[in-house]
N, C-alpha and C. Protein backbone atom coordinates (compact mmCIF):
# COMPACT_ATOMS: atom_id res chain seq x y z
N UNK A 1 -13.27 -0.60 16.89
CA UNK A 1 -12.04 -1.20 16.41
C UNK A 1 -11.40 -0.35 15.31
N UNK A 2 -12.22 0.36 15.06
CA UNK A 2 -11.62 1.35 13.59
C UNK A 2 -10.36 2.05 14.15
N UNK A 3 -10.81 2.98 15.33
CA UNK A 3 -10.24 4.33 15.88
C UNK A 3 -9.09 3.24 16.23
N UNK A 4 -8.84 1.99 16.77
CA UNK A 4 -7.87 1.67 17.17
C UNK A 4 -7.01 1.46 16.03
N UNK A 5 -7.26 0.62 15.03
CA UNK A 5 -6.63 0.62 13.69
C UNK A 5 -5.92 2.05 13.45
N UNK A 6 -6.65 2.79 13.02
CA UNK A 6 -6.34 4.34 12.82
C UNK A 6 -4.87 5.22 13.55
N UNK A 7 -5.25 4.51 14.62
CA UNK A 7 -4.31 4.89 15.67
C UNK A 7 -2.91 4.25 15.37
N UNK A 8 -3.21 2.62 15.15
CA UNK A 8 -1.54 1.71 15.02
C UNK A 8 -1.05 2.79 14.26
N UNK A 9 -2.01 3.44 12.73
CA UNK A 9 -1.42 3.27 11.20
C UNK A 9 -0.78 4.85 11.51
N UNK A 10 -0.81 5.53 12.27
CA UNK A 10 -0.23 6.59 12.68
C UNK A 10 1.08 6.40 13.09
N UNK A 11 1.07 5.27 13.93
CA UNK A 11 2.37 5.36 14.54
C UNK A 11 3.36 4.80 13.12
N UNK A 12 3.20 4.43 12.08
CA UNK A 12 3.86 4.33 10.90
C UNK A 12 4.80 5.45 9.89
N UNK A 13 3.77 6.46 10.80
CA UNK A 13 4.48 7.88 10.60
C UNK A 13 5.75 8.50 11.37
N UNK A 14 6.96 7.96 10.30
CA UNK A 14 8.42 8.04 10.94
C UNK A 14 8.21 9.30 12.18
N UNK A 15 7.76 10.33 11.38
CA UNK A 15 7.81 11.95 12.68
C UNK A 15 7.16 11.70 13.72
N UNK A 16 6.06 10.94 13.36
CA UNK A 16 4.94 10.91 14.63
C UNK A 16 5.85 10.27 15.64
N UNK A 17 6.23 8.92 15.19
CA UNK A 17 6.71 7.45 15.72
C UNK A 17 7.45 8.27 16.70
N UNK A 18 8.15 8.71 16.18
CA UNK A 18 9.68 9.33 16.65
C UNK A 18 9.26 10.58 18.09
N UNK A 19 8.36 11.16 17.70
CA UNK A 19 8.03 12.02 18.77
C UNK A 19 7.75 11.23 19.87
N UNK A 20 6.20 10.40 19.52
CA UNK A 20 5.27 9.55 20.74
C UNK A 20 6.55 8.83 21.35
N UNK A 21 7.61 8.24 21.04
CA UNK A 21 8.75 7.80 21.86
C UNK A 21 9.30 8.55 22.56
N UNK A 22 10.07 9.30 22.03
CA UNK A 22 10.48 10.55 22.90
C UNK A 22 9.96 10.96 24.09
N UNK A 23 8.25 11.08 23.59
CA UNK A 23 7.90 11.97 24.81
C UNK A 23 7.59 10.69 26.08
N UNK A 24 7.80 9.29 25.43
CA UNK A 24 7.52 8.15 26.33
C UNK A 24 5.94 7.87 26.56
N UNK A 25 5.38 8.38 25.31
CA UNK A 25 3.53 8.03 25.42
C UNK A 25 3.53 6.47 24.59
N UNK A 26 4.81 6.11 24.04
CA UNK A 26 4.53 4.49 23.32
C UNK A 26 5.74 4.24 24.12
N UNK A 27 5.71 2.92 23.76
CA UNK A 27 7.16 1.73 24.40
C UNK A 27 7.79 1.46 23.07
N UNK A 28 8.73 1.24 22.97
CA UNK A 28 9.49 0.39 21.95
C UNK A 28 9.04 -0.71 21.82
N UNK A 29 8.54 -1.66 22.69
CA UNK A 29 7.77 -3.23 22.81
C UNK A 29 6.80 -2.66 22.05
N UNK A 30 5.91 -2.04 22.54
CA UNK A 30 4.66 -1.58 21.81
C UNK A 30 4.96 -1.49 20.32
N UNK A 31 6.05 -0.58 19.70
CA UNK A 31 6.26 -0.32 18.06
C UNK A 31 6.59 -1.41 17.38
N UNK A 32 7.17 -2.34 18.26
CA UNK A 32 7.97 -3.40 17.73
C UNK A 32 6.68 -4.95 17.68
N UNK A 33 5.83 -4.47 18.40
CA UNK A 33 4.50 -5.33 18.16
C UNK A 33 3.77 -5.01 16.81
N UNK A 34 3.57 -3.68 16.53
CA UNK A 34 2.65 -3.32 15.50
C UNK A 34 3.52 -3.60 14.01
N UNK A 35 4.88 -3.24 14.41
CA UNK A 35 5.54 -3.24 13.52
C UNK A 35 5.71 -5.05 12.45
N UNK A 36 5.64 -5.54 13.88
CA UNK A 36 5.94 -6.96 13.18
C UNK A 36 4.28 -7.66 12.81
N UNK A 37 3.39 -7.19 12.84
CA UNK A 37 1.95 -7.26 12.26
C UNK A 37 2.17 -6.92 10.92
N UNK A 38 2.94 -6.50 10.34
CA UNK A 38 2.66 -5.80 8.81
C UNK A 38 3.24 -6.78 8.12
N UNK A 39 2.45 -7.00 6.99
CA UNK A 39 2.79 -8.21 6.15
C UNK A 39 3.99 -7.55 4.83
N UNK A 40 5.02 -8.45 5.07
CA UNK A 40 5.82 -8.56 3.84
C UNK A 40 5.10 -8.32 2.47
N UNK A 41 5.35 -7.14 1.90
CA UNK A 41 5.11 -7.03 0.50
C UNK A 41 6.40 -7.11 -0.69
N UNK A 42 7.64 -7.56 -0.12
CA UNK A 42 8.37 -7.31 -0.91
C UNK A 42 8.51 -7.73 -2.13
N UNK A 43 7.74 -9.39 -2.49
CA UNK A 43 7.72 -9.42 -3.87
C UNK A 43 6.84 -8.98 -4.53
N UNK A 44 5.97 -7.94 -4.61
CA UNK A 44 5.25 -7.25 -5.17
C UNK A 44 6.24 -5.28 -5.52
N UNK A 45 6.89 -5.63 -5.13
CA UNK A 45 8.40 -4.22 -5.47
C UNK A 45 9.08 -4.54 -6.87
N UNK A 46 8.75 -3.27 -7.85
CA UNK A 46 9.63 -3.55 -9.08
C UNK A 46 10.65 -2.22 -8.56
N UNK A 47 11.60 -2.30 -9.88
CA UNK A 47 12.53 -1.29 -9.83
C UNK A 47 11.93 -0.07 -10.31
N UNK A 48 12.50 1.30 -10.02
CA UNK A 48 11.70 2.64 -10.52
C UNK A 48 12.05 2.16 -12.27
N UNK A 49 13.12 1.44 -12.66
CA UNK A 49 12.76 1.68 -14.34
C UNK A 49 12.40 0.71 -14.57
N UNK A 50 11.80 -0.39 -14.20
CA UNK A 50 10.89 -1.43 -14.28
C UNK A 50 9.25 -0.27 -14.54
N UNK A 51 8.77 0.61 -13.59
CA UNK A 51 7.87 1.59 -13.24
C UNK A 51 7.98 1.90 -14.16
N UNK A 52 8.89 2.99 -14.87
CA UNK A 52 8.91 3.88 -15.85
C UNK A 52 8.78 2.90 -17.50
N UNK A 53 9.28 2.11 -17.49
CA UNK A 53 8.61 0.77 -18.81
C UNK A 53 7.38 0.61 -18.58
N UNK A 54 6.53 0.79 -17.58
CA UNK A 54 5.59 0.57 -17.81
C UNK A 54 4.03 1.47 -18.81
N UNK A 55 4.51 2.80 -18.50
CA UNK A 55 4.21 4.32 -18.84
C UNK A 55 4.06 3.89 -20.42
């Protein structure tokens, strides 16, 4: 189950993503499955000078 994990977290990689489509080795259904698996982190996002106050 690892290597499969390993594998989704690749396709996260805009260049990769973008190729494996292209060449038609993923589906769009397929990206759009993994994609919607990823959990919302957005309220855990400060601003970069929220970041930099913190320093």
């Amino acid at each position: 189950m690892k290597l499969r994990k390993a594998l989704d977290e690749k396709l996260l990689d805009v260049r990769l993503r973008d190729r494996l489509l292209a060449e038609g080795k993923i589906t769009k259904e397929q990206l759009e499955k993994i994609l919607a698996q990823l959990q919302d982190d957005a309220k855990h996002a400060i601003s970069m000078e929220e970041a930099q106050n913190l320093q």
